[in-house]
PDB file of N, CA and C in Angstrom:
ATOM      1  N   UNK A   1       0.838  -1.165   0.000  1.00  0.00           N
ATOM      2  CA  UNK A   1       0.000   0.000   0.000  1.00  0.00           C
ATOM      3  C   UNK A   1       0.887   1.232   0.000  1.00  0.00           C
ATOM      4  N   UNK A   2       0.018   2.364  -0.183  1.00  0.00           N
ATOM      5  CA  UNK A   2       0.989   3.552  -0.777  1.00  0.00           C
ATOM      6  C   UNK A   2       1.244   4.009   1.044  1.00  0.00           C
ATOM      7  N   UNK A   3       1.590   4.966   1.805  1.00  0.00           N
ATOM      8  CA  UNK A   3       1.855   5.569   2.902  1.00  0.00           C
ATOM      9  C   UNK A   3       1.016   6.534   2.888  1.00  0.00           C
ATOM     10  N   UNK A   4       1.075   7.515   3.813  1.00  0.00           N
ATOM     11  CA  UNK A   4      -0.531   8.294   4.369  1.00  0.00           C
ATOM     12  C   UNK A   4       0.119   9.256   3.432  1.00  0.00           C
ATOM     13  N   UNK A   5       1.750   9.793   3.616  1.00  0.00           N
ATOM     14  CA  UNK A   5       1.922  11.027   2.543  1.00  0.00           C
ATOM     15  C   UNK A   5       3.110  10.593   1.372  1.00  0.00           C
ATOM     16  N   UNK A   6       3.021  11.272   0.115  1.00  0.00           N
ATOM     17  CA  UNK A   6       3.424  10.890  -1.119  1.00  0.00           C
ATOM     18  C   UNK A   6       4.081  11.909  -1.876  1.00  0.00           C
ATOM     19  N   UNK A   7       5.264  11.400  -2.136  1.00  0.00           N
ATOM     20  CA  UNK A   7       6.353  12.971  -2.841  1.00  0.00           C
ATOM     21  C   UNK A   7       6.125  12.731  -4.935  1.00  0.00           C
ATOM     22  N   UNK A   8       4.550  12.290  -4.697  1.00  0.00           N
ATOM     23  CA  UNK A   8       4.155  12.431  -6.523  1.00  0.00           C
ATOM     24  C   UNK A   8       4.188  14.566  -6.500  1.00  0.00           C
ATOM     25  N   UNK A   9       4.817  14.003  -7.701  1.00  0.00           N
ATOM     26  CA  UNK A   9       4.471  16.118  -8.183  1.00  0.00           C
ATOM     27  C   UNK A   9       3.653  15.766  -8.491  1.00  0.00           C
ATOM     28  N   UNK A  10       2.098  16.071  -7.560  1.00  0.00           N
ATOM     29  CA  UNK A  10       0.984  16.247  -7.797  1.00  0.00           C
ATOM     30  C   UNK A  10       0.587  17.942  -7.346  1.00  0.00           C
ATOM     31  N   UNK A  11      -0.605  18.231  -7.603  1.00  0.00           N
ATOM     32  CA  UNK A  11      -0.830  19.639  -7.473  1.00  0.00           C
ATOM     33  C   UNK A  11      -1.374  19.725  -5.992  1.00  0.00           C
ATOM     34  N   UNK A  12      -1.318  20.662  -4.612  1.00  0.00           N
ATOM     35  CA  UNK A  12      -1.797  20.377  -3.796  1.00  0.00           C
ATOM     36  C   UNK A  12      -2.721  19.942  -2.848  1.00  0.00           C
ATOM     37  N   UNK A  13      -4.279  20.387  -3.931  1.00  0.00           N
ATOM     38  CA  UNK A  13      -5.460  20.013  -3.631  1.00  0.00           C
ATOM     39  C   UNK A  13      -5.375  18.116  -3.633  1.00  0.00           C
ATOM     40  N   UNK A  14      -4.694  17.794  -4.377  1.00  0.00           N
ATOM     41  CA  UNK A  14      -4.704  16.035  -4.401  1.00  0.00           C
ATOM     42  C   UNK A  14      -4.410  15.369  -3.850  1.00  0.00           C
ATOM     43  N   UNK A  15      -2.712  16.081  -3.448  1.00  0.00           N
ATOM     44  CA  UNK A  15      -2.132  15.157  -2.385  1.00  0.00           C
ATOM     45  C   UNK A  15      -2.592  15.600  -0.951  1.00  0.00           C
ATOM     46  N   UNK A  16      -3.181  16.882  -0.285  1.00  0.00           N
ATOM     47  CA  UNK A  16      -3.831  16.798   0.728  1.00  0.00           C
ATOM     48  C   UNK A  16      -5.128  15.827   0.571  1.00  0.00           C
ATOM     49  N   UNK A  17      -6.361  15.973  -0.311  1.00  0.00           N
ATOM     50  CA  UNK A  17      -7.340  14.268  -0.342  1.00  0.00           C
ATOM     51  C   UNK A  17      -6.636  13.341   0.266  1.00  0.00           C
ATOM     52  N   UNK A  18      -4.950  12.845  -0.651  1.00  0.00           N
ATOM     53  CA  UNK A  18      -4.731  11.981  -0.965  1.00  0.00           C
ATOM     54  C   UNK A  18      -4.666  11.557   0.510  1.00  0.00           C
ATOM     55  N   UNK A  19      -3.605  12.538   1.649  1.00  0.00           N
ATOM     56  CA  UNK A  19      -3.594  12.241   2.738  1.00  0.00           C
ATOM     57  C   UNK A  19      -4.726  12.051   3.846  1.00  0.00           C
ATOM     58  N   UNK A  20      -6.045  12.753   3.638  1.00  0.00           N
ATOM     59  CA  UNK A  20      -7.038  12.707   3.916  1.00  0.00           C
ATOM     60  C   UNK A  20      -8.055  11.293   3.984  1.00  0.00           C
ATOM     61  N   UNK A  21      -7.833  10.433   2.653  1.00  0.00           N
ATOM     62  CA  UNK A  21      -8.261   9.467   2.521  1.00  0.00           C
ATOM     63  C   UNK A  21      -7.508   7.945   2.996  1.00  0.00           C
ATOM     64  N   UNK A  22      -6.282   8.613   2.288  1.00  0.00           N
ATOM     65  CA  UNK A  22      -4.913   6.924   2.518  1.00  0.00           C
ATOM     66  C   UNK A  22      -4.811   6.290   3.978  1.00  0.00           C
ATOM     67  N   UNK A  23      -5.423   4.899   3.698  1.00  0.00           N
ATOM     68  CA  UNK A  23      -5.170   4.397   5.502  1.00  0.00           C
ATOM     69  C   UNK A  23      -3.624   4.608   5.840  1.00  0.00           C
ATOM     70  N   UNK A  24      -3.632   4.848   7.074  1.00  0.00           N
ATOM     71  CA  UNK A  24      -2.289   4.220   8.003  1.00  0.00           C
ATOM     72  C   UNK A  24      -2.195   3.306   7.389  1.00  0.00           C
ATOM     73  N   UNK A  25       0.047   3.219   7.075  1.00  0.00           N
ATOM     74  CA  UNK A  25      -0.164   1.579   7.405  1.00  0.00           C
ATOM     75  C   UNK A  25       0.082   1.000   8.302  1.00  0.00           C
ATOM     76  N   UNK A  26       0.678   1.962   9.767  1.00  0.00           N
ATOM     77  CA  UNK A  26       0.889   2.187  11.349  1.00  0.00           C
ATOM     78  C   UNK A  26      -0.830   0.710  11.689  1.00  0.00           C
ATOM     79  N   UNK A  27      -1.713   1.671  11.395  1.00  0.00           N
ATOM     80  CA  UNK A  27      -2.992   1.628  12.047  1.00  0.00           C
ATOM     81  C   UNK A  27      -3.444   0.062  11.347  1.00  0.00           C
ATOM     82  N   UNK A  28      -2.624  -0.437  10.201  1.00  0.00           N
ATOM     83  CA  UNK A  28      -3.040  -1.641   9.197  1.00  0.00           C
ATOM     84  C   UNK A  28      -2.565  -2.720  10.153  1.00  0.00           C
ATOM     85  N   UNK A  29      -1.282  -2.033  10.321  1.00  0.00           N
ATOM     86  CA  UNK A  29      -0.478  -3.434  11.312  1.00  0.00           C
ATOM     87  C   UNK A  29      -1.415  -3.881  12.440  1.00  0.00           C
ATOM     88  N   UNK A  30      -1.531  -2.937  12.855  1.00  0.00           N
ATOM     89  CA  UNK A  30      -2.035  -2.551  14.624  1.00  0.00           C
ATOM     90  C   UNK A  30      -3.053  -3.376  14.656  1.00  0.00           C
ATOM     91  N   UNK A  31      -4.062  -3.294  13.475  1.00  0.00           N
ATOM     92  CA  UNK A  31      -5.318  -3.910  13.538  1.00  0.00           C
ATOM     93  C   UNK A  31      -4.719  -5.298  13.199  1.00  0.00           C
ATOM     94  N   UNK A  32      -3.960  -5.938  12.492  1.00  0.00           N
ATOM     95  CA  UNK A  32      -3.535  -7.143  12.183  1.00  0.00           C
ATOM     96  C   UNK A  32      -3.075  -7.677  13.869  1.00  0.00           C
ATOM     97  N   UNK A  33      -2.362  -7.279  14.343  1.00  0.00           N
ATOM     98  CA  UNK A  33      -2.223  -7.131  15.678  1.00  0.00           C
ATOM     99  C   UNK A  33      -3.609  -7.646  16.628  1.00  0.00           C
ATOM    100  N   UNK A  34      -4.116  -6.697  16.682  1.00  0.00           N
ATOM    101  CA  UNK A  34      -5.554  -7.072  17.464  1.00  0.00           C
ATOM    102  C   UNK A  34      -6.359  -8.045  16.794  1.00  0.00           C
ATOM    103  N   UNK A  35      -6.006  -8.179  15.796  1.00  0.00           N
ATOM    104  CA  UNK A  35      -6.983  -9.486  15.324  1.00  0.00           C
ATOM    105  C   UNK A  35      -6.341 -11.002  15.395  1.00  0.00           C
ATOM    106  N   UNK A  36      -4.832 -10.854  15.986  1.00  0.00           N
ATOM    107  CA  UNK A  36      -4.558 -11.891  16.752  1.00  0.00           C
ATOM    108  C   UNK A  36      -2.906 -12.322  15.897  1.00  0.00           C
ATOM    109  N   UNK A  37      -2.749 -11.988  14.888  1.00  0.00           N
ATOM    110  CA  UNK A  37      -1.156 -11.833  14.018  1.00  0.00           C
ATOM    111  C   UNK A  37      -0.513 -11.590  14.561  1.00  0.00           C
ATOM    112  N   UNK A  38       0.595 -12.208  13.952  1.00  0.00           N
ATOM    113  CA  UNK A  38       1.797 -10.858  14.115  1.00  0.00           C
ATOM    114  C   UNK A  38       1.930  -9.942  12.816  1.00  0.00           C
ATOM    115  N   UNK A  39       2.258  -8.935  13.232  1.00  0.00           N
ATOM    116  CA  UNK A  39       2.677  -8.136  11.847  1.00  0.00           C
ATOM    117  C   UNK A  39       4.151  -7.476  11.834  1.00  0.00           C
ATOM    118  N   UNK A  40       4.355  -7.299  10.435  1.00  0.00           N
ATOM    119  CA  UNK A  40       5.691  -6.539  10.676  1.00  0.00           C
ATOM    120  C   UNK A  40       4.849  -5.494   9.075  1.00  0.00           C
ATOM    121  N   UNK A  41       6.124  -4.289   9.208  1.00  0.00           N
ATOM    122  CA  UNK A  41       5.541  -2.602   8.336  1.00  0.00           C
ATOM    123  C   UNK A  41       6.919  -2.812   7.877  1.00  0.00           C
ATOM    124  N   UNK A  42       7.191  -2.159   6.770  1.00  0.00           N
ATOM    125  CA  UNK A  42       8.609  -2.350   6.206  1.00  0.00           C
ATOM    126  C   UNK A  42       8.010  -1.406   5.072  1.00  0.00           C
ATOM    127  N   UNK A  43       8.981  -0.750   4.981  1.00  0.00           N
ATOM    128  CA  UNK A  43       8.883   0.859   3.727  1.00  0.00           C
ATOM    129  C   UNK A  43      10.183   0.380   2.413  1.00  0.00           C
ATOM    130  N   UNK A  44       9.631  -0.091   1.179  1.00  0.00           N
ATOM    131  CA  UNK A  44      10.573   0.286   0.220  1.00  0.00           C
ATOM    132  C   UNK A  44      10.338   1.229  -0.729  1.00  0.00           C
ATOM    133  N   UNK A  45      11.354   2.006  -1.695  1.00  0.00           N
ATOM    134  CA  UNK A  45      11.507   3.252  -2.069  1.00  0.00           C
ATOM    135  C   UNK A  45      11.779   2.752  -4.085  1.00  0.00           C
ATOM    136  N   UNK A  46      11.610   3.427  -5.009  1.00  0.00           N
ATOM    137  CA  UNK A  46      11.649   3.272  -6.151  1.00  0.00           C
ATOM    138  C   UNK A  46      11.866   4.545  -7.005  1.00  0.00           C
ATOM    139  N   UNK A  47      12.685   4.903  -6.894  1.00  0.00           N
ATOM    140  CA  UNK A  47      12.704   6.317  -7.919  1.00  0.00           C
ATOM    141  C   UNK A  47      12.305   5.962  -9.268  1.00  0.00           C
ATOM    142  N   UNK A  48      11.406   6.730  -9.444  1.00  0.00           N
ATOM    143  CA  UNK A  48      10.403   7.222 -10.869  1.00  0.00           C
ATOM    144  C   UNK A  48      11.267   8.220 -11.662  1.00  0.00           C
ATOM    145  N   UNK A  49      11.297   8.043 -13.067  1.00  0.00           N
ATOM    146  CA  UNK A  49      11.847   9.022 -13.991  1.00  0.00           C
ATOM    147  C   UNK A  49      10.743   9.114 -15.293  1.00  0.00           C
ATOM    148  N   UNK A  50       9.983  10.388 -15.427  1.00  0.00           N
ATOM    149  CA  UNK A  50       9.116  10.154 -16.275  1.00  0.00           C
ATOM    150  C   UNK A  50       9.211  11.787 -17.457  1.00  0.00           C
ATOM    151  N   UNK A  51       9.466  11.592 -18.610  1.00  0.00           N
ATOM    152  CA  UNK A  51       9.132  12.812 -18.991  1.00  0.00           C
ATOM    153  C   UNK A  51       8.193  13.817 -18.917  1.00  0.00           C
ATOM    154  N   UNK A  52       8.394  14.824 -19.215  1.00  0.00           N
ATOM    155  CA  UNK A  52       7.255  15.790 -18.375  1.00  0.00           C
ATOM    156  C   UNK A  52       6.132  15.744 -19.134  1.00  0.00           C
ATOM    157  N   UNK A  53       5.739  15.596 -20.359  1.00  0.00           N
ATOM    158  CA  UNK A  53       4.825  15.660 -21.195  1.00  0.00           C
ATOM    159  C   UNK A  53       4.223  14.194 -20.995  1.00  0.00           C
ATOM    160  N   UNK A  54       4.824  13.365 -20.854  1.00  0.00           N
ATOM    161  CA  UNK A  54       4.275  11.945 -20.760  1.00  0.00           C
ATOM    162  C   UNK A  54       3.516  12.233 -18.947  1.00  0.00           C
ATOM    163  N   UNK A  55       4.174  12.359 -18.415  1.00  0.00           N
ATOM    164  CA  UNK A  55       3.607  12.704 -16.797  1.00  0.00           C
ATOM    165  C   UNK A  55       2.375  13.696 -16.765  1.00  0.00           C
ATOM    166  N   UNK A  56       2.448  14.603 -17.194  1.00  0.00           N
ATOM    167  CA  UNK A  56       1.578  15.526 -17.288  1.00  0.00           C
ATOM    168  C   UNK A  56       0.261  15.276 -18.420  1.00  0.00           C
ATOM    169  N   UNK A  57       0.682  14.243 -18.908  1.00  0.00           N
ATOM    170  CA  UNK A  57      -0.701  13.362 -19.827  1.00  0.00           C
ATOM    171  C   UNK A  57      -1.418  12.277 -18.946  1.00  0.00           C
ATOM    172  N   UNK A  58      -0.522  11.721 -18.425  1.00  0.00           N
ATOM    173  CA  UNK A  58      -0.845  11.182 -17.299  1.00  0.00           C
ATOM    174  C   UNK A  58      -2.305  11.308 -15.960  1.00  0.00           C
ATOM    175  N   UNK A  59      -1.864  12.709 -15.751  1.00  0.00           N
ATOM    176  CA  UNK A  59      -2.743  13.399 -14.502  1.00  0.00           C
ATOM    177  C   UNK A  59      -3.885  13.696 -15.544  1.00  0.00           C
ATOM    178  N   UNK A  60      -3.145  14.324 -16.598  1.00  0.00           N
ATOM    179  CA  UNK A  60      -4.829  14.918 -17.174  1.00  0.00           C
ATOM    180  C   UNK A  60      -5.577  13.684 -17.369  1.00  0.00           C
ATOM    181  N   UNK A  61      -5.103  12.326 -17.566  1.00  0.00           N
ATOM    182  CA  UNK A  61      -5.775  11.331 -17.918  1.00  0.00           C
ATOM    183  C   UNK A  61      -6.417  10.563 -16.816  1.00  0.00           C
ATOM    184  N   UNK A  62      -5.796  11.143 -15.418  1.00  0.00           N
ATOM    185  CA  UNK A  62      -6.813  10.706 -14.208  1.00  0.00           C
ATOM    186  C   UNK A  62      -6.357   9.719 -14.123  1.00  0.00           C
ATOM    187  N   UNK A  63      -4.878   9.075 -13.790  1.00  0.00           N
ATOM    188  CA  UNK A  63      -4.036   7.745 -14.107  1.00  0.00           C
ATOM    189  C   UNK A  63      -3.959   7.480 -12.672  1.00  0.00           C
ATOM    190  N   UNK A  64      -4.253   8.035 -11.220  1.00  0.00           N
ATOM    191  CA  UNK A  64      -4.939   7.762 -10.228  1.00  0.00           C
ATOM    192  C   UNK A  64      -6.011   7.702 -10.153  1.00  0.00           C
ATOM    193  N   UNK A  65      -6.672   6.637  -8.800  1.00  0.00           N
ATOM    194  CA  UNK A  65      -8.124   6.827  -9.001  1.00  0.00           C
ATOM    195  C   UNK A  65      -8.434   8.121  -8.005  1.00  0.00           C
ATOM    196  N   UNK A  66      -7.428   8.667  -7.360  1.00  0.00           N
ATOM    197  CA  UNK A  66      -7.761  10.011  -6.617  1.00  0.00           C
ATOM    198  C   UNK A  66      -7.977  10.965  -7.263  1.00  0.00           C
ATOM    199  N   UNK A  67      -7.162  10.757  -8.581  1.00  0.00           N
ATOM    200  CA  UNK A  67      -7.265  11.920  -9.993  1.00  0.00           C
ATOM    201  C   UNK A  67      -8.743  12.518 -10.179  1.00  0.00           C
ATOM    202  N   UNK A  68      -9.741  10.933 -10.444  1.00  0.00           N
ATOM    203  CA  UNK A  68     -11.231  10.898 -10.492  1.00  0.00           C
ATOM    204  C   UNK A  68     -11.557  12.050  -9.708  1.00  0.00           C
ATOM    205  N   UNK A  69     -11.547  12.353  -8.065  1.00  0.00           N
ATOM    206  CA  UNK A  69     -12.151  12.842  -7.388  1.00  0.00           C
ATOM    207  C   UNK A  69     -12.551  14.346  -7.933  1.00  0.00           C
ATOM    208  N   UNK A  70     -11.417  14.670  -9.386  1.00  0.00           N
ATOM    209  CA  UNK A  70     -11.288  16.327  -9.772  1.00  0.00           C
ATOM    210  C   UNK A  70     -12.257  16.685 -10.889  1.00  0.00           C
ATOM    211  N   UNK A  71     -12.458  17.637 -11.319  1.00  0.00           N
ATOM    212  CA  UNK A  71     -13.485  17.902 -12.402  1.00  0.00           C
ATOM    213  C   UNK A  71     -12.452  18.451 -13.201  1.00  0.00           C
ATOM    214  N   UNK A  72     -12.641  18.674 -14.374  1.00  0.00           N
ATOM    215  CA  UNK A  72     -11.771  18.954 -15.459  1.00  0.00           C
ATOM    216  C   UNK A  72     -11.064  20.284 -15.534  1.00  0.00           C
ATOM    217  N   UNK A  73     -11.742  21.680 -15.144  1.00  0.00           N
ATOM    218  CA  UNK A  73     -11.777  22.537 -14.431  1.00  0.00           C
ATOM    219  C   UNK A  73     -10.159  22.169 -13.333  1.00  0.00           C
ATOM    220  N   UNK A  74     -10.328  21.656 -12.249  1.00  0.00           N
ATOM    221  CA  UNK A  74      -9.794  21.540 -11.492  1.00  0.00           C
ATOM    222  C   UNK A  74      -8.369  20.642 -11.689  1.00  0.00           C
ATOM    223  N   UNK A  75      -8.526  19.615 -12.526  1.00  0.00           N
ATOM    224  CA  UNK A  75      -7.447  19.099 -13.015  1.00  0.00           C
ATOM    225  C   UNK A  75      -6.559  19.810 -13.915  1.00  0.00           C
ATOM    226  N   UNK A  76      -7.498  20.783 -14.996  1.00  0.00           N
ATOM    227  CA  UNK A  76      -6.442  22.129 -15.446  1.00  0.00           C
ATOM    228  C   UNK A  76      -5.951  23.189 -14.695  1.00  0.00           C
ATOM    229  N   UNK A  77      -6.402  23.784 -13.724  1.00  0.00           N
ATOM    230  CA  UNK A  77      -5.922  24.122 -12.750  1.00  0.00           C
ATOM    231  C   UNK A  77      -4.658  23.411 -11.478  1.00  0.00           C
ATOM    232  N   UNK A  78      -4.919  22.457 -11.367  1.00  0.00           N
ATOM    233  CA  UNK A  78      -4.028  21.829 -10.727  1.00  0.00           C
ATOM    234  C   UNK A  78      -2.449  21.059 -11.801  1.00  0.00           C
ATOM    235  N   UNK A  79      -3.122  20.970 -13.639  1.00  0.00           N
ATOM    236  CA  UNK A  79      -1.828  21.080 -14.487  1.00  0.00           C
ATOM    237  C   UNK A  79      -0.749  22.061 -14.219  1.00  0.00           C
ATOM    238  N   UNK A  80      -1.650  23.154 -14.074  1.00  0.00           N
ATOM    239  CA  UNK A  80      -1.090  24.586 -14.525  1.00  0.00           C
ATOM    240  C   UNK A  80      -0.158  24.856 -13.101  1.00  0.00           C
ATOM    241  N   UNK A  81      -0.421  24.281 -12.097  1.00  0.00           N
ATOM    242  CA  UNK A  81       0.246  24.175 -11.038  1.00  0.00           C
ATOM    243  C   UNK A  81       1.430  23.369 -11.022  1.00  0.00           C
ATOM    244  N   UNK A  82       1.071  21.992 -11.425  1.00  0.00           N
ATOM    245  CA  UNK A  82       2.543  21.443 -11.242  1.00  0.00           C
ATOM    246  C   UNK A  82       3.692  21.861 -12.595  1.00  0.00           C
ATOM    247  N   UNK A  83       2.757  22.268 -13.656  1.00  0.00           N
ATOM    248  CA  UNK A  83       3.786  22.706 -14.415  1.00  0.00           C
ATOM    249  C   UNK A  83       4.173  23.992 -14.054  1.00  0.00           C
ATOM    250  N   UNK A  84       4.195  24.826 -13.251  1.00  0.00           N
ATOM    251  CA  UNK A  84       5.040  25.837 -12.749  1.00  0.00           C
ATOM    252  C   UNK A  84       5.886  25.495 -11.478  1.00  0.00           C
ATOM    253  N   UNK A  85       5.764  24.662 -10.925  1.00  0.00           N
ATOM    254  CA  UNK A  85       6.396  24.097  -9.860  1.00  0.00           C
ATOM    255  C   UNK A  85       7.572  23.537 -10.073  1.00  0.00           C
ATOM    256  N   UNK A  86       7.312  22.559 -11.612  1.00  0.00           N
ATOM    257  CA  UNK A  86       8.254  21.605 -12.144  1.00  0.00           C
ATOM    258  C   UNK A  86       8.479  21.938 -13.547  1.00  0.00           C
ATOM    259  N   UNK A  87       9.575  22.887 -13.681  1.00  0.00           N
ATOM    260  CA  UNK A  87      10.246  22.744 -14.824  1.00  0.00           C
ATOM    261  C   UNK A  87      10.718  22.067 -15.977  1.00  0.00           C
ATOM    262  N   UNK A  88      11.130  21.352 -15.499  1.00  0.00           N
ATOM    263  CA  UNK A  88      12.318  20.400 -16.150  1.00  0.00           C
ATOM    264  C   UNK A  88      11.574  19.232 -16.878  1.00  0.00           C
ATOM    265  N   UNK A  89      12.512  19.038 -17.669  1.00  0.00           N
ATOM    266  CA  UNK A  89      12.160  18.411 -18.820  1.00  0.00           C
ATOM    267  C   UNK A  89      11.899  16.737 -18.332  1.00  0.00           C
ATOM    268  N   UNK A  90      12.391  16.669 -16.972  1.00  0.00           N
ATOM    269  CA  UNK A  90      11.588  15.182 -16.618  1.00  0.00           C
ATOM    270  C   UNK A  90      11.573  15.013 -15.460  1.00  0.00           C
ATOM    271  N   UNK A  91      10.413  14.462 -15.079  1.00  0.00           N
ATOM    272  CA  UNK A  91      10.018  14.239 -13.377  1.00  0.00           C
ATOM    273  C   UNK A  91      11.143  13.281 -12.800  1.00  0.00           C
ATOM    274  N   UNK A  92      11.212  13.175 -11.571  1.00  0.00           N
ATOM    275  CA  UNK A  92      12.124  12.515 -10.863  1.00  0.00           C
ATOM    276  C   UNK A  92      11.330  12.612  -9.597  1.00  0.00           C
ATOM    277  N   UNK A  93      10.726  11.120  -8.888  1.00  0.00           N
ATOM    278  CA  UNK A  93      10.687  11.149  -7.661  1.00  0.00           C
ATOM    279  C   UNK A  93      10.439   9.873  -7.261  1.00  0.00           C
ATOM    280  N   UNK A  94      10.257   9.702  -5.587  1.00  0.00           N
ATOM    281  CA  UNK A  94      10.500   8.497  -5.309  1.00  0.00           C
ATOM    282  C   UNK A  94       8.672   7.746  -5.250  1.00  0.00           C
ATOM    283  N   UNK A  95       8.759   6.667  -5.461  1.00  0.00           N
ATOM    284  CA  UNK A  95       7.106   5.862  -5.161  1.00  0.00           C
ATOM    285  C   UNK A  95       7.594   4.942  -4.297  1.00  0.00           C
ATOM    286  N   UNK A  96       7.275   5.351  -3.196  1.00  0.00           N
ATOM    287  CA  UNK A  96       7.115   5.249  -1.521  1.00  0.00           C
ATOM    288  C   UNK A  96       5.723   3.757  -1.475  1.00  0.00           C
ATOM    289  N   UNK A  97       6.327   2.827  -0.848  1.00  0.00           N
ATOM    290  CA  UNK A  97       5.257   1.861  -0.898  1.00  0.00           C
ATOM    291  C   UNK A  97       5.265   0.695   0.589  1.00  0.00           C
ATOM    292  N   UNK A  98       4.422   0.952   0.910  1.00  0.00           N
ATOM    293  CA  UNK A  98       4.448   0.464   2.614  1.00  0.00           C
ATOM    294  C   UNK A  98       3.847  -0.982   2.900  1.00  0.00           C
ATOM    295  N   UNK A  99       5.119  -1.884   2.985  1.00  0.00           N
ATOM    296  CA  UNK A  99       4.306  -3.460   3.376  1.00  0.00           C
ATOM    297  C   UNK A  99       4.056  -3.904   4.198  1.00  0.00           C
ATOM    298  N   UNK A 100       2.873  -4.273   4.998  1.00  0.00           N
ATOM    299  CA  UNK A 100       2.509  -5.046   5.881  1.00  0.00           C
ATOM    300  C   UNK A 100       2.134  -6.353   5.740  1.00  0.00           C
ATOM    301  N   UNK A 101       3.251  -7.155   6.178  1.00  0.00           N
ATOM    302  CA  UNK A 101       2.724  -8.860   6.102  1.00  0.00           C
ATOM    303  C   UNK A 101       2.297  -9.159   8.188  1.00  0.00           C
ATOM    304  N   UNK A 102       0.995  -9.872   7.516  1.00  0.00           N
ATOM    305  CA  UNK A 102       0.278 -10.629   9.124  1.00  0.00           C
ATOM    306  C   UNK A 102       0.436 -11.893   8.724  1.00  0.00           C
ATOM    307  N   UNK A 103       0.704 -12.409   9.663  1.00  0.00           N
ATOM    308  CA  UNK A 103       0.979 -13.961   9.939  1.00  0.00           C
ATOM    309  C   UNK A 103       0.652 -14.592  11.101  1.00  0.00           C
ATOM    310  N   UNK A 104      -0.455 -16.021  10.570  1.00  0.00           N
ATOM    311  CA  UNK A 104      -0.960 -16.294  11.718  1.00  0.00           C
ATOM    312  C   UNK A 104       0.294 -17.011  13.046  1.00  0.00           C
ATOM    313  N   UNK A 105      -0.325 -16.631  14.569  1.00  0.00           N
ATOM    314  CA  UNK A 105       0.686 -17.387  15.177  1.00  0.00           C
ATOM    315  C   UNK A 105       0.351 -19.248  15.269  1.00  0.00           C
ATOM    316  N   UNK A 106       0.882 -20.004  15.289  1.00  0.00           N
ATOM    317  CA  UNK A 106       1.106 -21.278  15.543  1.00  0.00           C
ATOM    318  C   UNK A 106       0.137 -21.529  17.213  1.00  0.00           C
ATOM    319  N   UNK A 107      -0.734 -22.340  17.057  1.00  0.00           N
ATOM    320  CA  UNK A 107      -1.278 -22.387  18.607  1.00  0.00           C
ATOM    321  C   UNK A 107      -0.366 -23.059  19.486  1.00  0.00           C
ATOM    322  N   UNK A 108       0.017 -22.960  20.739  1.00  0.00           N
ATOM    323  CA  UNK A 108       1.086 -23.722  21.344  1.00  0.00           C
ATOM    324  C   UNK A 108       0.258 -24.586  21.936  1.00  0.00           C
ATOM    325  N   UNK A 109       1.080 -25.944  21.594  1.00  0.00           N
ATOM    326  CA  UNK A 109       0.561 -27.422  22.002  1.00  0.00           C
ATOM    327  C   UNK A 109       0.484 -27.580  23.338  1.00  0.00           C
TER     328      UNK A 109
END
């Protein structure tokens, strides 16, 4: 699962939703936990390299399903944002992705 916050050059209205909506994965374990598991949380990292025109076709294309939440209006507005934010001729960032494995315990004999 993705983490509660996310370094996508997204425009700000999205990635606050984004944080608004995204479970814990603190709170994923925890509940794996109380439901009688063990759990372990472990964070790996992936740097993204995407050209800017390909990226920015991307968002307009609503290539998240958080994208959905915007009206067209708002997704050009929020273009017009990350393309002043982000210059350069190609995105660079990391996709942050948070694992939680539960595992049942063994009953002791």
């Amino acid at each position: 699962m993705l983490p509660t916050r996310i370094c996508y050059p997204l425009f700000a209205a999205a990635l606050k939703r984004f944080e608004q909506l995204q479970p814990d994965p603190v709170d994923v374990a925890d509940a794996m936990r109380a439901a009688g598991l063990s759990a372990e949380l472990a964070y790996h990292e992936y740097e993204l390299r995407i050209p800017r025109s390909r990226y920015l076709d991307m968002v307009r294309n609503r290539y998240m399903s958080l994208l959905s939440m915007f009206d067209d209006a708002e997704i050009a507005a929020g273009l017009a944002e990350i393309a002043a934010a982000h210059p350069q001729a190609e995105f660079r960032f990391p996709d942050r992705f948070a694992f939680v494995l539960g595992v049942r315990r063994r009953p002791e004999p």
